[in-house]
C-alpha atoms as a PDB file:
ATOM      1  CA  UNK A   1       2.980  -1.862 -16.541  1.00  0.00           C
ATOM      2  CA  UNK A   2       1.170  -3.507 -13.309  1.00  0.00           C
ATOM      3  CA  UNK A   3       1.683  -7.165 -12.972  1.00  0.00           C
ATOM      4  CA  UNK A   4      -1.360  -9.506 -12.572  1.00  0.00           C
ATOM      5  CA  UNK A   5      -1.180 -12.383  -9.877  1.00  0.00           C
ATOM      6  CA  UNK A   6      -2.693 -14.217  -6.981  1.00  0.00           C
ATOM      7  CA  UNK A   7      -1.834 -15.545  -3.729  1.00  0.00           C
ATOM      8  CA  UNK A   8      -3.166 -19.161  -3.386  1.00  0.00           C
ATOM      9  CA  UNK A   9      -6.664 -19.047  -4.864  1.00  0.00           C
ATOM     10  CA  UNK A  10      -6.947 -14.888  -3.703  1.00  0.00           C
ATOM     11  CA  UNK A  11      -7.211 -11.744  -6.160  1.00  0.00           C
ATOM     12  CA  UNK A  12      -6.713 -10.045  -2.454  1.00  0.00           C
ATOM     13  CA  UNK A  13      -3.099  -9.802  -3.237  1.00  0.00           C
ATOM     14  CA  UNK A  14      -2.589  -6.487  -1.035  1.00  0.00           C
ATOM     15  CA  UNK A  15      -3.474  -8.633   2.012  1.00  0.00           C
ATOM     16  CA  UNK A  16      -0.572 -10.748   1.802  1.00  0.00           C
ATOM     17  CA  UNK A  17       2.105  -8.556   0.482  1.00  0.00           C
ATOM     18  CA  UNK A  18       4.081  -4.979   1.017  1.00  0.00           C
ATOM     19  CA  UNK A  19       5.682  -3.130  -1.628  1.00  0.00           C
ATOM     20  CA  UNK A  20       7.866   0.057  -0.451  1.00  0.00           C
ATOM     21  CA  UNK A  21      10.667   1.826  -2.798  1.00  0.00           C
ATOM     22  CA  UNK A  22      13.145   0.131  -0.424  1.00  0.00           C
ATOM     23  CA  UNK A  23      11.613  -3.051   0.327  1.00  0.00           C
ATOM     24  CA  UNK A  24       8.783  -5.864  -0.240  1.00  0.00           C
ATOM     25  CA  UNK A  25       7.410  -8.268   2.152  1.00  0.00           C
ATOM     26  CA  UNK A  26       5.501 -11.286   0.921  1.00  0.00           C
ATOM     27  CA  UNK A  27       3.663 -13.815   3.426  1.00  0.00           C
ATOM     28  CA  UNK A  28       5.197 -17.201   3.626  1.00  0.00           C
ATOM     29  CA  UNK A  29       3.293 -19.903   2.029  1.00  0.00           C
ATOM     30  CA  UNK A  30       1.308 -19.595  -1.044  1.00  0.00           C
ATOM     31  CA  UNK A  31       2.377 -20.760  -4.600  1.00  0.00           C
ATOM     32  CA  UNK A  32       6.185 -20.364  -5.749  1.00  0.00           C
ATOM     33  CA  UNK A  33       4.498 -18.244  -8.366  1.00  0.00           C
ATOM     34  CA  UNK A  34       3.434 -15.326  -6.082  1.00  0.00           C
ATOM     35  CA  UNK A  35       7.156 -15.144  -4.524  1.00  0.00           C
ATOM     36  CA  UNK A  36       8.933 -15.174  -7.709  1.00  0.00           C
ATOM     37  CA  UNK A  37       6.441 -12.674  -9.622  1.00  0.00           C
ATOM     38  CA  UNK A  38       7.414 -10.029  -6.967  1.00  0.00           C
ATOM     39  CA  UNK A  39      11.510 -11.548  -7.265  1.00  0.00           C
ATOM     40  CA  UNK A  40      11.526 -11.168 -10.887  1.00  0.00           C
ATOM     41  CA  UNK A  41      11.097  -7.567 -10.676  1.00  0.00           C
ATOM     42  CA  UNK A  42      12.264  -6.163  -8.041  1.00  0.00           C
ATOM     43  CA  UNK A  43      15.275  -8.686  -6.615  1.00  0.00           C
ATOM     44  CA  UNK A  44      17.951  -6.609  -8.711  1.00  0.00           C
ATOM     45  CA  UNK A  45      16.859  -3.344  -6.814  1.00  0.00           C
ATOM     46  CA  UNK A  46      15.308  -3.965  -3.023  1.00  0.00           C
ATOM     47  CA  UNK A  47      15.083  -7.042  -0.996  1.00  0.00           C
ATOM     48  CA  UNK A  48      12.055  -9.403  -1.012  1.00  0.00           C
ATOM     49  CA  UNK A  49      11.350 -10.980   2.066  1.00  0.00           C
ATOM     50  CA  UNK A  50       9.273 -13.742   2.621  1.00  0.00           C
ATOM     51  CA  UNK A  51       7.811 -12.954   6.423  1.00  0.00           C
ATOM     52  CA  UNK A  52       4.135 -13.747   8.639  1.00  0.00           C
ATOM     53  CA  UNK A  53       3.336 -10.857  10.779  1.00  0.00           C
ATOM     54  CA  UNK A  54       1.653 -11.871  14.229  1.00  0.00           C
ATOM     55  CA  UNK A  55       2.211 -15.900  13.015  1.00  0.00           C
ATOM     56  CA  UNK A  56      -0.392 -14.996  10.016  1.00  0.00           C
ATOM     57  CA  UNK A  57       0.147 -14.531   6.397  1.00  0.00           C
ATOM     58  CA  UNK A  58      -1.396 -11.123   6.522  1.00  0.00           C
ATOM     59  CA  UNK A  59       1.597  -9.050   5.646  1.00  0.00           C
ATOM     60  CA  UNK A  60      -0.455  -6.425   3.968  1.00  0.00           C
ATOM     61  CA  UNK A  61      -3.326  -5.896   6.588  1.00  0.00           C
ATOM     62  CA  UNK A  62      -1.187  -5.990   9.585  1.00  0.00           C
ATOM     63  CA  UNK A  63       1.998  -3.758   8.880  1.00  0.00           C
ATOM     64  CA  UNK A  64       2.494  -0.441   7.090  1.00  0.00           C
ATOM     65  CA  UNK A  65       5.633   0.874   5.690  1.00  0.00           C
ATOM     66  CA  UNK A  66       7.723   3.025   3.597  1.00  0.00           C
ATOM     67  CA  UNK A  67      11.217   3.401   2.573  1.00  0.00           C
ATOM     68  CA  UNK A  68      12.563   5.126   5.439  1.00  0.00           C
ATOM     69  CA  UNK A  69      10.103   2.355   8.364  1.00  0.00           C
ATOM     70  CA  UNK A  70       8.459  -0.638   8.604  1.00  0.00           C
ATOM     71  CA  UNK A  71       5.828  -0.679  11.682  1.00  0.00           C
ATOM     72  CA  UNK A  72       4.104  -3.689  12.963  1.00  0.00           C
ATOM     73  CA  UNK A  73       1.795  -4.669  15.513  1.00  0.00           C
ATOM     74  CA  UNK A  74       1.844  -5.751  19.133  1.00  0.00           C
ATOM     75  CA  UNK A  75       1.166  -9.121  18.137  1.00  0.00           C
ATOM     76  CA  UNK A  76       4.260  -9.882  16.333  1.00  0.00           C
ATOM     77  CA  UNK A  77       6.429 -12.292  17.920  1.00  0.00           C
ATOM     78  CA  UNK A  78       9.933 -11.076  18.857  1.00  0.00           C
ATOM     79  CA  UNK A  79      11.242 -13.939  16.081  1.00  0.00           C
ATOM     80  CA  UNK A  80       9.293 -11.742  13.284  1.00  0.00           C
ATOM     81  CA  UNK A  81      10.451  -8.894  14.538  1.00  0.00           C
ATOM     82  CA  UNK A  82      14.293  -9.872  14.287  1.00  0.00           C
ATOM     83  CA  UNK A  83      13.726 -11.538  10.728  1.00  0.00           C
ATOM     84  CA  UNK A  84      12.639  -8.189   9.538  1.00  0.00           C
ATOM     85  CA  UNK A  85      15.532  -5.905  11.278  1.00  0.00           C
ATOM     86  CA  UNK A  86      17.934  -8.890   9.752  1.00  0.00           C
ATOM     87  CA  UNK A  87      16.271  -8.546   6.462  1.00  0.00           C
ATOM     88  CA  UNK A  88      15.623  -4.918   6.041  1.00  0.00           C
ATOM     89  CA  UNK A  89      17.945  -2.492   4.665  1.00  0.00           C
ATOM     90  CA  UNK A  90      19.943  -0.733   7.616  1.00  0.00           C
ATOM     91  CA  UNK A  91      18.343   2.246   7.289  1.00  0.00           C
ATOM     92  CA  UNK A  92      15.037   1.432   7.540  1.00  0.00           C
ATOM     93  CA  UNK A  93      13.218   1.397  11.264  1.00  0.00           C
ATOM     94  CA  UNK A  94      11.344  -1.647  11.960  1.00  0.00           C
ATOM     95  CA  UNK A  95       9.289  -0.885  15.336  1.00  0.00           C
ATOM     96  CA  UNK A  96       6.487  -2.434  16.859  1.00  0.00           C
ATOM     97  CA  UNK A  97       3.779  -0.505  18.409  1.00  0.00           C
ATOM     98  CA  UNK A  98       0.763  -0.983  21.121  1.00  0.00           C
ATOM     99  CA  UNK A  99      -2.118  -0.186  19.182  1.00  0.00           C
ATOM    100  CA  UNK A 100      -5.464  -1.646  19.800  1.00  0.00           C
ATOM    101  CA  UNK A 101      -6.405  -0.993  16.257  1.00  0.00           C
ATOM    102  CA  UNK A 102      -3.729  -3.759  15.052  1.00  0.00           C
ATOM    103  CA  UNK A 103      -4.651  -3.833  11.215  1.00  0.00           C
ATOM    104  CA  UNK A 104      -1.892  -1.129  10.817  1.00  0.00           C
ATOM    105  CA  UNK A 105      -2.418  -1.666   7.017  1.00  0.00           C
ATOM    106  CA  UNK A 106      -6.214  -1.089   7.252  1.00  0.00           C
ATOM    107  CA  UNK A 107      -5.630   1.960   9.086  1.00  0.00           C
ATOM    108  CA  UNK A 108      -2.834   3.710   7.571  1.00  0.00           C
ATOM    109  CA  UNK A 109      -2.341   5.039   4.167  1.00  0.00           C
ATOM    110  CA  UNK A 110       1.337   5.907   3.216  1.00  0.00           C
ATOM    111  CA  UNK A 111       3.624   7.153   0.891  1.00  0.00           C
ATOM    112  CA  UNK A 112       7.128   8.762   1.717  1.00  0.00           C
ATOM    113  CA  UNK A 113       5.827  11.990   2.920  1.00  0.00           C
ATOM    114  CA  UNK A 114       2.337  11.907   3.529  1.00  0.00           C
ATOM    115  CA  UNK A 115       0.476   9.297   5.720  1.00  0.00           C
ATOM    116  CA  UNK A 116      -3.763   8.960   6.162  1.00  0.00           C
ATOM    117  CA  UNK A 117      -4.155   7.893   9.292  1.00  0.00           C
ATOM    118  CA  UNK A 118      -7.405   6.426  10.810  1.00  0.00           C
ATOM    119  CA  UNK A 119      -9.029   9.151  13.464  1.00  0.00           C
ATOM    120  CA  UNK A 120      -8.938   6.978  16.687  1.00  0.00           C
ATOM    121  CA  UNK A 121      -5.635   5.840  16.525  1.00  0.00           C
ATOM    122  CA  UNK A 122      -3.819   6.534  19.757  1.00  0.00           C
ATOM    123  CA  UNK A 123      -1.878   9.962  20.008  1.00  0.00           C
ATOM    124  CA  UNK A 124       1.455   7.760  20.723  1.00  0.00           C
ATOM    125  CA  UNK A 125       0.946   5.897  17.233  1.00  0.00           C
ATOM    126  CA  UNK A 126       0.252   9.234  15.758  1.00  0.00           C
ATOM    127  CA  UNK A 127       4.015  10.264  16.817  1.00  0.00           C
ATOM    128  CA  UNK A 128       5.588   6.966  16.110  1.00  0.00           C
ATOM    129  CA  UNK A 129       4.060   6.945  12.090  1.00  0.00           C
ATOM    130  CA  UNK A 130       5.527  10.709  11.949  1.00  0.00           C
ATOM    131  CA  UNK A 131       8.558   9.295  13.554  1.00  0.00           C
ATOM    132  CA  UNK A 132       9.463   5.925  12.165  1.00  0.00           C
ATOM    133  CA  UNK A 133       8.055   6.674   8.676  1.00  0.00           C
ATOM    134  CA  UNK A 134       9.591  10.327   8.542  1.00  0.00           C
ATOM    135  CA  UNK A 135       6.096  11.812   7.406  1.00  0.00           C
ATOM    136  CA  UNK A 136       3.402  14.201   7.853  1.00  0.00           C
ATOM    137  CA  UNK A 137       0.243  12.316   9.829  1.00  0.00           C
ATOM    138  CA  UNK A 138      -3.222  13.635   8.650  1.00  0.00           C
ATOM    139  CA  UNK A 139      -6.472  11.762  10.632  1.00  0.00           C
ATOM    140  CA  UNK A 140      -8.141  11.480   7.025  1.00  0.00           C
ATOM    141  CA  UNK A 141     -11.104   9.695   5.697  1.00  0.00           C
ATOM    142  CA  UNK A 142     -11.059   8.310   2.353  1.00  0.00           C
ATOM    143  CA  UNK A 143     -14.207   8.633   0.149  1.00  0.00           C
ATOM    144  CA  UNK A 144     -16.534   8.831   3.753  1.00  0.00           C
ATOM    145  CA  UNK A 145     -14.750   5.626   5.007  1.00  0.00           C
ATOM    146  CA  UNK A 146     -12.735   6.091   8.077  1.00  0.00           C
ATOM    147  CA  UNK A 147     -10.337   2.678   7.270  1.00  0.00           C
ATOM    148  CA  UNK A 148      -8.204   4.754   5.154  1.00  0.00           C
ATOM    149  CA  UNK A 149      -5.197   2.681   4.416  1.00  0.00           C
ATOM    150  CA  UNK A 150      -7.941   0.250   2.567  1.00  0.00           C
ATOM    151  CA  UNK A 151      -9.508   2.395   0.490  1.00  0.00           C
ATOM    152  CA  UNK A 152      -6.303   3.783  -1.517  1.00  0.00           C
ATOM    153  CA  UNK A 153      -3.110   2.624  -2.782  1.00  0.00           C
ATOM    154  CA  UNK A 154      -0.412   5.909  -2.855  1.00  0.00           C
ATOM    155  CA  UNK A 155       2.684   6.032  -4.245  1.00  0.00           C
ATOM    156  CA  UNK A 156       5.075   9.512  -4.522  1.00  0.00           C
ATOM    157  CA  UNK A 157       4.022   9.715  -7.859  1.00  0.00           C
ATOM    158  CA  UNK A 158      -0.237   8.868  -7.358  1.00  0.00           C
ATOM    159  CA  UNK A 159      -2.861   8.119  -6.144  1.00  0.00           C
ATOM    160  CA  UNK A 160      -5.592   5.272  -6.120  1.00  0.00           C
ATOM    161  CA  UNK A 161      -8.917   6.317  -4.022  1.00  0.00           C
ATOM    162  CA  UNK A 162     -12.732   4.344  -3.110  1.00  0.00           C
ATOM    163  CA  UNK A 163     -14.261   5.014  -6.500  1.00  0.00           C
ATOM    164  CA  UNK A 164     -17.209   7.334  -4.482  1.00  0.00           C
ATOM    165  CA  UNK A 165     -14.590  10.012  -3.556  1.00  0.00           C
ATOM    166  CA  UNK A 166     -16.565  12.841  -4.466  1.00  0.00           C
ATOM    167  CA  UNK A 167     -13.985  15.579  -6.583  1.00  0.00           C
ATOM    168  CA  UNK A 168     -14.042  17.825  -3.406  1.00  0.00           C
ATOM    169  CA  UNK A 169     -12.186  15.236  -1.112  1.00  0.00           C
ATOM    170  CA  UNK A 170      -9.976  14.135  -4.173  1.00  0.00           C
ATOM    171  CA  UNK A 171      -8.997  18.188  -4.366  1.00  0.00           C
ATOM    172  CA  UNK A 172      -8.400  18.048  -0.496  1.00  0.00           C
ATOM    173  CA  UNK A 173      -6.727  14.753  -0.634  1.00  0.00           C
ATOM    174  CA  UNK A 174      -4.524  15.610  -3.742  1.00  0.00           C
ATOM    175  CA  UNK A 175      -3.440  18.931  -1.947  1.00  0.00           C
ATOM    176  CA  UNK A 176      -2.551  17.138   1.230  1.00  0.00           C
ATOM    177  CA  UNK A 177      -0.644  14.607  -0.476  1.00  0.00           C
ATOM    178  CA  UNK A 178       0.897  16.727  -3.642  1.00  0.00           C
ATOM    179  CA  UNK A 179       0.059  14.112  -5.775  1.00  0.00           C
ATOM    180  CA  UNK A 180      -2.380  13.639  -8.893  1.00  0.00           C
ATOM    181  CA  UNK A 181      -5.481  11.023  -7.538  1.00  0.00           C
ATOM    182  CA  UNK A 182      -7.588   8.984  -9.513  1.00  0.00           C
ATOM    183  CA  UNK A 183     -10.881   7.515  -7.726  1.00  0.00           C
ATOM    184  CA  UNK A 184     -11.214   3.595  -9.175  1.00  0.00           C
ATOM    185  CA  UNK A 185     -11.349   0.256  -8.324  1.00  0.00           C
ATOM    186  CA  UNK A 186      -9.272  -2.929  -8.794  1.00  0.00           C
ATOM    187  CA  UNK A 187     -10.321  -6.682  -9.450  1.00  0.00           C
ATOM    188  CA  UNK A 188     -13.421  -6.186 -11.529  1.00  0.00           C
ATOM    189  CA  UNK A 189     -14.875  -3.884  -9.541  1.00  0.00           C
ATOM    190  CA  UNK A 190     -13.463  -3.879  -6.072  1.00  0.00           C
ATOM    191  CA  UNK A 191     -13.604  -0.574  -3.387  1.00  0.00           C
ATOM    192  CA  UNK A 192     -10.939  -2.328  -1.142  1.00  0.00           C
ATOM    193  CA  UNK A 193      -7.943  -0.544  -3.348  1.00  0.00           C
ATOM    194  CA  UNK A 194      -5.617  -1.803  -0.687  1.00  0.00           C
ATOM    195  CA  UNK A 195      -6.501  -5.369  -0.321  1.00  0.00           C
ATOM    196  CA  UNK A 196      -6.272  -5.716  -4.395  1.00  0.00           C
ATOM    197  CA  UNK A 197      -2.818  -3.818  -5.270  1.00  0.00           C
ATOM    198  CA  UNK A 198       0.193  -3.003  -3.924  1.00  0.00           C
ATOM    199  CA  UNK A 199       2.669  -0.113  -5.705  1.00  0.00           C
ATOM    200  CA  UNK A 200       5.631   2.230  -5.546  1.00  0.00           C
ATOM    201  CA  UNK A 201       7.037   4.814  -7.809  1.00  0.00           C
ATOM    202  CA  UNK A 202       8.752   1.922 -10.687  1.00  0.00           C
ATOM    203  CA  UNK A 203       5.870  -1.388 -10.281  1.00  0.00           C
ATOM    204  CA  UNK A 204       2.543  -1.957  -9.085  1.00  0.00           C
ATOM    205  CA  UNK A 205       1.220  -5.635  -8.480  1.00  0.00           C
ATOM    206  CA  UNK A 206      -2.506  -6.323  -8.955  1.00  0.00           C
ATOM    207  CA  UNK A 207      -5.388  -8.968  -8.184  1.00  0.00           C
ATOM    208  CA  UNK A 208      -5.254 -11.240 -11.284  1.00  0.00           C
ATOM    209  CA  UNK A 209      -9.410 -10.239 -11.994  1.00  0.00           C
ATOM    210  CA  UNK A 210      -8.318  -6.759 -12.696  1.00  0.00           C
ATOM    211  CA  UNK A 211      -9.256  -5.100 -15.913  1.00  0.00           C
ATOM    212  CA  UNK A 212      -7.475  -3.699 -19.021  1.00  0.00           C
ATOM    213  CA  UNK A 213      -9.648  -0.648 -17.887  1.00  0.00           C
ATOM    214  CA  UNK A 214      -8.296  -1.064 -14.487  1.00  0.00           C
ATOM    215  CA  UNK A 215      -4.992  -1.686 -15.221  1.00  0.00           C
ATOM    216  CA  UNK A 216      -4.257   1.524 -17.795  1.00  0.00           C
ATOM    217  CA  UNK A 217      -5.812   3.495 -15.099  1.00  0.00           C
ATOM    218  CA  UNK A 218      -3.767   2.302 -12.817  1.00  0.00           C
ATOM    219  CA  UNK A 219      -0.618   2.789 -15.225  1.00  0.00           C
ATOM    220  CA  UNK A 220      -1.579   6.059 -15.977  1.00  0.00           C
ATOM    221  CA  UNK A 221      -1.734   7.504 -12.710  1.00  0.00           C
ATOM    222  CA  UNK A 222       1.187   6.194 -11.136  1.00  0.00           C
ATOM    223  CA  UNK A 223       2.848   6.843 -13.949  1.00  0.00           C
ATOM    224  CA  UNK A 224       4.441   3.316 -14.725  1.00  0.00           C
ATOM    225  CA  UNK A 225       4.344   3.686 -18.182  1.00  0.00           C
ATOM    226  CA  UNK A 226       3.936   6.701 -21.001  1.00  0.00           C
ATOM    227  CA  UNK A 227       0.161   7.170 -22.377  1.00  0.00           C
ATOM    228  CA  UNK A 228      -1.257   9.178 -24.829  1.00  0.00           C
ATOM    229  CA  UNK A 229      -4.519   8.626 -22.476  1.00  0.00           C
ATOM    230  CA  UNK A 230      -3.001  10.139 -19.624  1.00  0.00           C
ATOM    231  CA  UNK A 231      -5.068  13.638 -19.804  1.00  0.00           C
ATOM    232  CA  UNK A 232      -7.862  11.817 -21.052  1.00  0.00           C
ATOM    233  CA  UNK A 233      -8.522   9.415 -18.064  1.00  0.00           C
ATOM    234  CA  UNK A 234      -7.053  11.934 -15.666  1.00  0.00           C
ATOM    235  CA  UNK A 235     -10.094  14.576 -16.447  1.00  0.00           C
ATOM    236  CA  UNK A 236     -13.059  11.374 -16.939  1.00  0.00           C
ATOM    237  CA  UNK A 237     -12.155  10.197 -13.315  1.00  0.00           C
ATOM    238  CA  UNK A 238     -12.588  13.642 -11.826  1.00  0.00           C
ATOM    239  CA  UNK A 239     -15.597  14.436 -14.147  1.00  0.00           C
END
C-alpha cells in the first residue's frame, strides 16, 4: 500500500524525492520524518540518498532516473555529481547533460523500458536518455500537455496519467509502454501526478492530502497490493 507523507509543510512530495527499483534520492533538509519514511521501507533493499541537485532541494523536478541511470542537469555542481556516483549502485550511470530544458523530471517520463520524452528536447539528450537509461525514447504528450514527465507517474507494472487523457491516448500510451494506465489524480485532486507521488514496481510514496479513492487507485494499478476492485476501477477509469 502507498505511504502518505510530506516534505516540510509540502503534499508536493515528487518534487523533492526519486524513487527507482535500484535507488531513491531524497533532498537534504526537510523533517527527519520524510527521510526515514522512505528508509523504513526501502533501506533493506536499495540505497537512500539524501542529495540537492543544482544546490536546490528539487531532487524530483531536476533529475530523472531508472534502475539502470540517473541523469542530471548542467547545473549540478561537480560535488553533487560525485556524491551520487559514490552513492549509487555501480551499475547505475550517473551523467550530466547540457540541456536547456533543465527540469529533466518535468520533461521526462520513465520506467525501465519506455521513456516520454518532451518534443523539443535536444536530439543529443534524446540519445543520452536511450543511452544512459537503456530505453526506448518516444517525444510523447501526456493528456494534450507537452511536460510529460509531470503529468504521470510509471512504473514496469503501471501507469498514472493527467486525469483528461482521453481513452484514445491512454490506448496509444498503454501500447507504447506495455503497461495497464489509469488516468487520476493525487492530493485531493491534483493533475501534477509527478509532483504528488513517486513509485516503482514494490512502494509508491504519496502527498499526505491524497485520498482513500486516490490511494486504492493508485494500489490497484501498480499493483502494490491484491484487490477484488482491480477490474472494477480498471474499466470506470477508462469508461
Amino acid at each position: 500500500m502507498a505511504t502518505r507523507l510530506q516534505y516540510e509543510n509540502s503534499c508536493e512530495i515528487g518534487a523533492f524525492s526519486k524513487l527507482t527499483n535500484a535507488y531513491c534520492l531524497t533532498a537534504i533538509g526537510g523533517s527527519a520524518n520524510f527521510y526515514s519514511a522512505f528508509e523504513a521501507e526501502l533501506a533493506d533493499i536499495i540505497p537512500v540518498v539524501k542529495t540537492s541537485i543544482a544546490s536546490t532541494r528539487l531532487v524530483g523536478l531536476l533529475s530523472v532516473g531508472n534502475k539502470n541511470g540517473l541523469l542530471l542537469p548542467h547545473t549540478t555542481t561537480d560535488q553533487e555529481l560525485q556524491h551520487l556516483r559514490n552513492s549509487l549502485p555501480d551499475h547505475v550511470l550517473v551523467q550530466r547533460i547540457e540541456e536547456k530544458l533543465s527540469a529533466l523530471g518535468n520533461c521526462i517520463a520513465c520506467n525501465d523500458h519506455v521513456a516520454l520524452a518532451h518534443a523539443d528536447l535536444d536530439k543529443e539528450t534524446e540519445e543520452l536518455i536511450a543511452d544512459v537509461l537503456g530505453v526506448e525514447v518516444f517525444r510523447q504528450t501526456v493528456g494534450g500537455n507537452i511536460l510529460s514527465g509531470s503529468y504521470c507517474a510509471l512504473s514496469n507494472r503501471g501507469g498514472l496519467v493527467h486525469p483528461h487523457t482521453s481513452v484514445e491516448d491512454l490506448d496509444e500510451l498503454s501500447t507504447l509502454l506495455q503497461i495497464p494506465l489509469v488516468a487520476g489524480t493525487v492530493n485531493r485532486g491534483s493533475e501534477v501526478i509527478a509532483s504528488g507521488m513517486v513509485v516503482n514496481d514494490w512502494t509508491a510514496f504519496c502527498g499526505s492530502d491524497t485520498t482513500a479513492t486516490e490511494l486504492s487507485v493508485i494500489d490497484t494499478v501498480f499493483k502494490l497490493r491484491p484487490s477484488l476492485n482491480n477490474e472494477l476501477i480498471y474499466i470506470s477509469y477508462y469508461k
